[in-house]
Protein backbone atom coordinates (compact mmCIF):
# COMPACT_ATOMS: atom_id res chain seq x y z
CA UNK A 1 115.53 114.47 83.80
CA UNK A 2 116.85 111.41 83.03
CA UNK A 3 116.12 108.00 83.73
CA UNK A 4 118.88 107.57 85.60
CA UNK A 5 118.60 110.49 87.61
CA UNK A 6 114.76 110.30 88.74
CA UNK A 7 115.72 106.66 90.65
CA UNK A 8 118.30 108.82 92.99
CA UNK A 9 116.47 111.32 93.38
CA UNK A 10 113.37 108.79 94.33
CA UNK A 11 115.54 106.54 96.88
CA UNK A 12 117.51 109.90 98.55
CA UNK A 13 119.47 107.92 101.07
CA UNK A 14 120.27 110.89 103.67
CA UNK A 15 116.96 111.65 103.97
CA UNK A 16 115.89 107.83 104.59
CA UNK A 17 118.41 107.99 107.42
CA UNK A 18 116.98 111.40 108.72
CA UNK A 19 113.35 109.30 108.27
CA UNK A 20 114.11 106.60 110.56
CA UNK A 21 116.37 108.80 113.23
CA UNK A 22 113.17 111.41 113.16
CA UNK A 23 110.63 108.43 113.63
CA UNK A 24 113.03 106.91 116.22
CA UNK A 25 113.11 109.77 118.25
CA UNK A 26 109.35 110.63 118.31
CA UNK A 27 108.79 106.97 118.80
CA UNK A 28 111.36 106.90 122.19
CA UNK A 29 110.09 110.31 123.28
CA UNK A 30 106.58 109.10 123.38
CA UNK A 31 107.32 105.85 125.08
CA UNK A 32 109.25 107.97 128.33
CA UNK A 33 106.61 110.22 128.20
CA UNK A 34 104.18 107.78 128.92
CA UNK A 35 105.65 105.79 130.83
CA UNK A 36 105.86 108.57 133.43
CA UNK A 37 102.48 110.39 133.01
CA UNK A 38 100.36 107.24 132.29
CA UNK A 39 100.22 104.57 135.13
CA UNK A 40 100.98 100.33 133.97
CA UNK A 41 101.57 102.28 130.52
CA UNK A 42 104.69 99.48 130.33
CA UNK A 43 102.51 96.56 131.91
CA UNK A 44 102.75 93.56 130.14
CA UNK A 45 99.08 93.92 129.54
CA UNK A 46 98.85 97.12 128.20
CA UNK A 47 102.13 96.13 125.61
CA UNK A 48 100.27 93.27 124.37
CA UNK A 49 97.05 95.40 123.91
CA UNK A 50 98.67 98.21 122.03
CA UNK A 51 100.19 94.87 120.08
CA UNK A 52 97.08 93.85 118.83
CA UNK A 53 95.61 96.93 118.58
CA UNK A 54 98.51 98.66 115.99
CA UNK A 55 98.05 95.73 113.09
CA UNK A 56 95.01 96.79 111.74
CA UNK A 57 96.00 99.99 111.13
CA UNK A 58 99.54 99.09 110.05
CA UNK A 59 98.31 96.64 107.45
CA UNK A 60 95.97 99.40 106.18
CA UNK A 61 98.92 101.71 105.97
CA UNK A 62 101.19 99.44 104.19
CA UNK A 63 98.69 99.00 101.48
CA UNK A 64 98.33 103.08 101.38
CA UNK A 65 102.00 103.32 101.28
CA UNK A 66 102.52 101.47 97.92
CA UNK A 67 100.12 103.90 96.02
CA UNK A 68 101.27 106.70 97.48
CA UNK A 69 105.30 105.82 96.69
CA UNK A 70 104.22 105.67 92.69
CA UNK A 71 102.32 109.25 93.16
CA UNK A 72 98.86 107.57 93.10
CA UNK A 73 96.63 107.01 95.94
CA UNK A 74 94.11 103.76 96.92
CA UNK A 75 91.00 105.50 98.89
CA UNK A 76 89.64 102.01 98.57
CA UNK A 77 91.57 100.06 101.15
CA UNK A 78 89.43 99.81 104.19
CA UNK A 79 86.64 98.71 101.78
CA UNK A 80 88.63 96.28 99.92
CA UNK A 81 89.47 94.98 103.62
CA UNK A 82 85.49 94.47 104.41
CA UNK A 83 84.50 93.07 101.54
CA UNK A 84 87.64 90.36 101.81
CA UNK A 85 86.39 89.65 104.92
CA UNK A 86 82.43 89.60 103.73
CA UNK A 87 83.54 87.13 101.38
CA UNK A 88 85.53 85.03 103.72
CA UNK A 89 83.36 84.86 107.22
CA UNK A 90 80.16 83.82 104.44
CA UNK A 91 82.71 81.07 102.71
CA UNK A 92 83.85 79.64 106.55
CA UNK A 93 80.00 79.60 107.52
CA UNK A 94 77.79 78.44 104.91
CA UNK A 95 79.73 76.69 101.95
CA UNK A 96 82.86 75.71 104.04
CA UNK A 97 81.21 75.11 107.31
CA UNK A 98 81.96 71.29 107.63
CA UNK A 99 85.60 71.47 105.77
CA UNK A 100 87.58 72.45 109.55
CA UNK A 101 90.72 73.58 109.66
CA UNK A 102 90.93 73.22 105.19
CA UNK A 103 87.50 75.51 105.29
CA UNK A 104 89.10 78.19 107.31
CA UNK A 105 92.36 78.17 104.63
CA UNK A 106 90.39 78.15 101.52
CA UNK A 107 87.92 80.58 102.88
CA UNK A 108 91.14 83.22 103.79
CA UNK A 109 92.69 82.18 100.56
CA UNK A 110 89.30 83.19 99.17
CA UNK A 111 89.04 86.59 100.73
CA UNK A 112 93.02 87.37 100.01
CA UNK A 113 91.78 86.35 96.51
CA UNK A 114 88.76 89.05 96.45
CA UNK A 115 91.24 91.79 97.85
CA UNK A 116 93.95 90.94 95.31
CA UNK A 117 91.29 91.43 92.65
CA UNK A 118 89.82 94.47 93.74
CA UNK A 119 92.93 95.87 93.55
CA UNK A 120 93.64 94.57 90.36
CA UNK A 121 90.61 96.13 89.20
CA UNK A 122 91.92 99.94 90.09
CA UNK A 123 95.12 98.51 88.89
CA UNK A 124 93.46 98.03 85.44
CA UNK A 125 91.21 100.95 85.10
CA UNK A 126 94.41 103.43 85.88
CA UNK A 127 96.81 101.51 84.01
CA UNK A 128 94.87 100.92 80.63
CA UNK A 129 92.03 103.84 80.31
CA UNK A 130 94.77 106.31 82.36
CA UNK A 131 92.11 107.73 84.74
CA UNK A 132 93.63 109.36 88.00
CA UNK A 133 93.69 107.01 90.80
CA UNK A 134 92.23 109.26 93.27
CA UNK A 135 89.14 109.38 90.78
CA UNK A 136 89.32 105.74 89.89
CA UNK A 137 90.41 104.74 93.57
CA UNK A 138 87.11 106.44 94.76
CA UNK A 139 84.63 105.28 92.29
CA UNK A 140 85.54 101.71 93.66
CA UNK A 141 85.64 102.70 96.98
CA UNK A 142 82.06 103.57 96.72
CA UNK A 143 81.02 100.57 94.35
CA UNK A 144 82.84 98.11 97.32
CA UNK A 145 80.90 100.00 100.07
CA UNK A 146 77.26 99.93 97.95
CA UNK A 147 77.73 96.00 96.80
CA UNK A 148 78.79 95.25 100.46
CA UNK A 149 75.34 96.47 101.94
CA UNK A 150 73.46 95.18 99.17
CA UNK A 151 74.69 91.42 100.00
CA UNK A 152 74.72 91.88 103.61
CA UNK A 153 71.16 94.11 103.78
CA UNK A 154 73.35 96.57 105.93
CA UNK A 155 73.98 93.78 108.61
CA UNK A 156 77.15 92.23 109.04
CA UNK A 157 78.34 88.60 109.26
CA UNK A 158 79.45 87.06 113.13
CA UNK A 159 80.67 84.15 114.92
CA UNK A 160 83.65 82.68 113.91
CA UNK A 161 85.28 79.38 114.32
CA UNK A 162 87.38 79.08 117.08
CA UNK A 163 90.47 78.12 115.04
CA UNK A 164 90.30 81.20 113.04
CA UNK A 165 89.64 83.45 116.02
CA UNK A 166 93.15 81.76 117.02
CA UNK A 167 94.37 84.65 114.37
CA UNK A 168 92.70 87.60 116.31
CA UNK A 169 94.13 86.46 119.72
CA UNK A 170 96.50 84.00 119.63
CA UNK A 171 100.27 84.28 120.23
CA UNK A 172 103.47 82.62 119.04
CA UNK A 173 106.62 82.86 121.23
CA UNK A 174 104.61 85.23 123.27
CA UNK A 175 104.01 87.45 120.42
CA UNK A 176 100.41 87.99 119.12
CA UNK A 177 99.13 86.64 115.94
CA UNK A 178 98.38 89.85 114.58
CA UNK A 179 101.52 91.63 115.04
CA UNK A 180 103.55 88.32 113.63
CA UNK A 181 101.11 88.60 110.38
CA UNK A 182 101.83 92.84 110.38
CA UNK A 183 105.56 92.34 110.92
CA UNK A 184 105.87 89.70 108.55
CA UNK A 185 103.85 91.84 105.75
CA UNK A 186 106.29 94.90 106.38
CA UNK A 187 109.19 93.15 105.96
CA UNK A 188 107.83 91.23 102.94
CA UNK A 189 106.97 94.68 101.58
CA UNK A 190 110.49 96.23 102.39
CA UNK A 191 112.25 93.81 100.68
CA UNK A 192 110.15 93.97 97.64
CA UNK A 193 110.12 97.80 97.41
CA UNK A 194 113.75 98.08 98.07
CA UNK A 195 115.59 94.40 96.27
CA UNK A 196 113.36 93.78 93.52
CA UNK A 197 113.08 95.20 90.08
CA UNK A 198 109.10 95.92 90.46
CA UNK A 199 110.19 97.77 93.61
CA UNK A 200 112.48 99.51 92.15
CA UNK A 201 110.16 100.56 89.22
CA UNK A 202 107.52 101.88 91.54
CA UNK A 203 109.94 104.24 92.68
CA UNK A 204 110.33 105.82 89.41
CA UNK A 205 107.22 105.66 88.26
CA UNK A 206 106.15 108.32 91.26
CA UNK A 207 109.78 110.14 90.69
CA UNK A 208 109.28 110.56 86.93
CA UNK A 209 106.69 108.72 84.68
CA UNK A 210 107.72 110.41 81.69
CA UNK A 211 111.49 109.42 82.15
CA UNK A 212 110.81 105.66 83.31
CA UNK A 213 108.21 105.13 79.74
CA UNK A 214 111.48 105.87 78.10
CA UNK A 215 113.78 103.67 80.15
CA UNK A 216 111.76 101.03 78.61
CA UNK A 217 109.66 100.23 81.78
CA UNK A 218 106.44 98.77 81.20
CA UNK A 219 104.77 101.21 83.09
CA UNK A 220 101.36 99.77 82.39
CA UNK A 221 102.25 96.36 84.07
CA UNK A 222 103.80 97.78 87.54
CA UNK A 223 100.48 100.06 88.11
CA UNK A 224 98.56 97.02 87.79
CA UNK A 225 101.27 94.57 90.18
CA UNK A 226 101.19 97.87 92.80
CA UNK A 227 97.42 98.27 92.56
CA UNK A 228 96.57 94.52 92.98
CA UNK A 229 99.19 93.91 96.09
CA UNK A 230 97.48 97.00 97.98
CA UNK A 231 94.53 95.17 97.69
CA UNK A 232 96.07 91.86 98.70
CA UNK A 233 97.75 94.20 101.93
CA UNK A 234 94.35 95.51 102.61
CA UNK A 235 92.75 92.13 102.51
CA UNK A 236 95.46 90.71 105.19
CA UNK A 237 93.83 93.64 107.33
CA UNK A 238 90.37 92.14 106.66
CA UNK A 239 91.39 89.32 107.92
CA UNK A 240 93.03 90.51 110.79
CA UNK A 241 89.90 92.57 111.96
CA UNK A 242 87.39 89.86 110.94
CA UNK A 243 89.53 87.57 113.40
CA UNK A 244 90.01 90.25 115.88
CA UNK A 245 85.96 91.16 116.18
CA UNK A 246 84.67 87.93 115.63
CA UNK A 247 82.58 89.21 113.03
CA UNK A 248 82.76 91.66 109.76
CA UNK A 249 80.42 94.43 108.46
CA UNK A 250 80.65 96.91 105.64
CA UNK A 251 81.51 100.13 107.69
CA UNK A 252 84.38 98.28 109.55
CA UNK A 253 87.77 100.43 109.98
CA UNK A 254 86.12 103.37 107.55
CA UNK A 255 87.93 105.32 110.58
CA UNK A 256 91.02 104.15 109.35
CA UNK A 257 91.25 106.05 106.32
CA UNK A 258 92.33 109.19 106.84
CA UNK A 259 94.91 108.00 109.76
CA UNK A 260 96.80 105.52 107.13
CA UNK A 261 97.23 108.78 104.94
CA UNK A 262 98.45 110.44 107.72
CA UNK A 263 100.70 107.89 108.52
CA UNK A 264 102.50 108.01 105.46
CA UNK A 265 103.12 111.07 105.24
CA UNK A 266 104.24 111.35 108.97
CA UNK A 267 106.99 108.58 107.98
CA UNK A 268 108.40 111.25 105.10
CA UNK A 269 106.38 109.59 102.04
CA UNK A 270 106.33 112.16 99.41
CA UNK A 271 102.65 112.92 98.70
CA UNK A 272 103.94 113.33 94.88
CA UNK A 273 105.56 109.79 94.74
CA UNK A 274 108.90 108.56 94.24
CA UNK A 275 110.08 108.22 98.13
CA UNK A 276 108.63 106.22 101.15
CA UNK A 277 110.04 103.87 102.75
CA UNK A 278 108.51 101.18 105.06
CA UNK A 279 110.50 101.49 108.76
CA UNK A 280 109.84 104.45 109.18
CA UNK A 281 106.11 104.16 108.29
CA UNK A 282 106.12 100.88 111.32
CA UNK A 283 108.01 103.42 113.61
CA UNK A 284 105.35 106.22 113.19
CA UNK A 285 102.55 103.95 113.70
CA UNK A 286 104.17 102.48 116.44
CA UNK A 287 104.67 106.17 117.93
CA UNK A 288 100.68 106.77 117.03
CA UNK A 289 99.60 103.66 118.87
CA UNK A 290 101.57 105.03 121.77
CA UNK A 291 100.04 108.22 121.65
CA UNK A 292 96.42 107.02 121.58
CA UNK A 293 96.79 104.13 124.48
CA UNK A 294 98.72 106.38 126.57
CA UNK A 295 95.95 108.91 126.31
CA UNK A 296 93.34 106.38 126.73
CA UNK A 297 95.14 105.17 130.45
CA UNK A 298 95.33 109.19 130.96
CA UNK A 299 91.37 109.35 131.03
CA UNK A 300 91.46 111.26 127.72
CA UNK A 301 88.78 110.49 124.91
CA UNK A 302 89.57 109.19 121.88
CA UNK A 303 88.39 112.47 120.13
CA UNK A 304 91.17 114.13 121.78
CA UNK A 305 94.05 111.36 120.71
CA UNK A 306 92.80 112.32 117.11
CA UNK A 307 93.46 115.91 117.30
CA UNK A 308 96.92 114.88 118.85
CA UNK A 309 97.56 112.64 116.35
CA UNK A 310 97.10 115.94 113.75
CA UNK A 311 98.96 118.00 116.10
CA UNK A 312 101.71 115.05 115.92
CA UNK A 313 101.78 115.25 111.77
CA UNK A 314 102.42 119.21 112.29
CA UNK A 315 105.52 118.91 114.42
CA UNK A 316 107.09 115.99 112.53
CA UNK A 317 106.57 117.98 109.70
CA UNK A 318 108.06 121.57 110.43
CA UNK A 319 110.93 119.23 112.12
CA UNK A 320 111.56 117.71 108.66
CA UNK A 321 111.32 120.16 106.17
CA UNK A 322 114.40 122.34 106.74
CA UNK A 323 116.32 118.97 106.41
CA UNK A 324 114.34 117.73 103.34
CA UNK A 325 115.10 121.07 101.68
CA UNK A 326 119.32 120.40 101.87
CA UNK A 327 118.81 116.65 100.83
């Protein structure tokens, strides 16, 4: 395969369209479903809740999805998210208690820092020594999860300012803060995946590694730009949930895991790289999120949404397939 060839293969334009019309669909079908089975599913306060609720997990998800596009994976991302926000609820109370409003900034800038390096570190390792991310991925995962409890003694870190709790449940133009921050990171994502040359090189890489080495890509330095901005995604989520919970521990959103896998393979991300895009992954979470707080106003336990969310992945999947196979 050429060089040439492995990009349109990698970008496959009908099958983004079927993506988004198959993710649209589920995502309407879910919503009228709902709204007739599950009482004040369309209340204004149930909307907002599912509107905070869906960020963490999208932000989790977006930082999965980059990996995932260049064949790799990041098992690392909802630890890379704690210790972010470890490092910047300690910075806020102890060394940047006084600073106000400045304090809070440097102490996020801090803690998008710490993500962006931890992710810089898998970045490095898989790059340069050409370990397998999984391997690589979980090796960190575990060292972020073991240095977390060491400096916390297991505990976890609480009480916020006010002004950075603003983050967790605020709203602007009667949107909440955490949605603006998730909406905002998608679409910062999109157009970097899709309208720059990075982007672009991602795609290859998980298309055809061999073929973009000798398209004179330096394959060494996107791995290590893809790596480090999955940690920088993962540590907006760590700051989302730190502000959201008013406090931070090690074992925060290890739930998530799995789901953000799920997720991107539910939007049509090839689990072998070189295709994902990112509206479709925002319209299956948003069709998730519906499924689990409809269910939850239904009575059901959250146990139960799980399994549905599996069942979910099955159907999208045997819907997809015959398509895929003609694209």
């Amino acid at each position: 395969m050429s060089a040439a060839s492995a990009p349109r293969r990698a970008f496959r334009p009908g099958a983004e369209s079927l993506e988004i019309g198959i993710m649209a669909l589920l995502l309407v079908a879910s919503v009228s479903f709902f709204a007739v089975m599950a009482p004040g599913f369309l209340s204004a306060v149930n909307v907002r809740s599912m509107a905070v609720q869906l960020p963490e997990l999208g932000l989790l998800s977006l930082a999965m999805l980059v990996p995932i596009i260049s064949g790799g994976l990041n098992l690392a991302v909802t630890f890379t998210a704690n210790i972010a926000g470890l490092t910047t609820a300690w910075l806020v109370q102890n060394a940047l208690g006084d600073t106000g409003v400045l304090g809070i900034v440097a102490g996020i800038a801090a803690g998008l820092g710490v993500g962006s390096a931890a992710g810089l570190l898998i970045g490095v390792i898989v790059a340069r020594v050409g370990a397998h991310p999984i391997l690589v991925s979980l090796g960190a995962m575990i060292f972020f999860q073991g240095l977390g409890e060491f400096l916390t003694r297991g505990g976890g870190i609480s009480g916020m300012p006010a002004g950075f709790q603003w983050l967790g449940s605020g709203s602007l133009i009667g949107i909440p803060i955490p949605m603006l921050i998730f909406l905002l990171s998608a679409g910062g994502l999109a157009y970097f995946m899709q309208f720059t040359r990075t982007g672009f090189s991602i795609h290859m890489i998980g298309s055809n590694l061999r073929a973009t080495e000798y398209s004179g890509i330096d394959v060494r330095r996107v791995l290590i730009v893809l790596y480090t901005l999955s940690g920088l995604l993962a540590a907006i989520a760590g700051m989302v949930m730190l502000a959201r919970f008013n406090s931070v521990r090690v074992g925060h959103g290890e739930s998530y895991l799995l789901i953000t896998v799920l997720a991107c393979f539910l939007a049509g991300a090839n689990p072998f790289g070189g295709f994902g895009r990112v509206l479709p992954l925002v319209l299956g979470l948003m069709s998730l999120q519906v499924i689990a707080s409809g269910m939850n106003l239904m009575g059901a336990s959250q146990h139960l949404a799980t399994a549905v969310w599996g069942a979910f992945l099955i159907v999208v999947m045997t819907l997809r397939m015959p398509f895929l196979k003609r694209s």
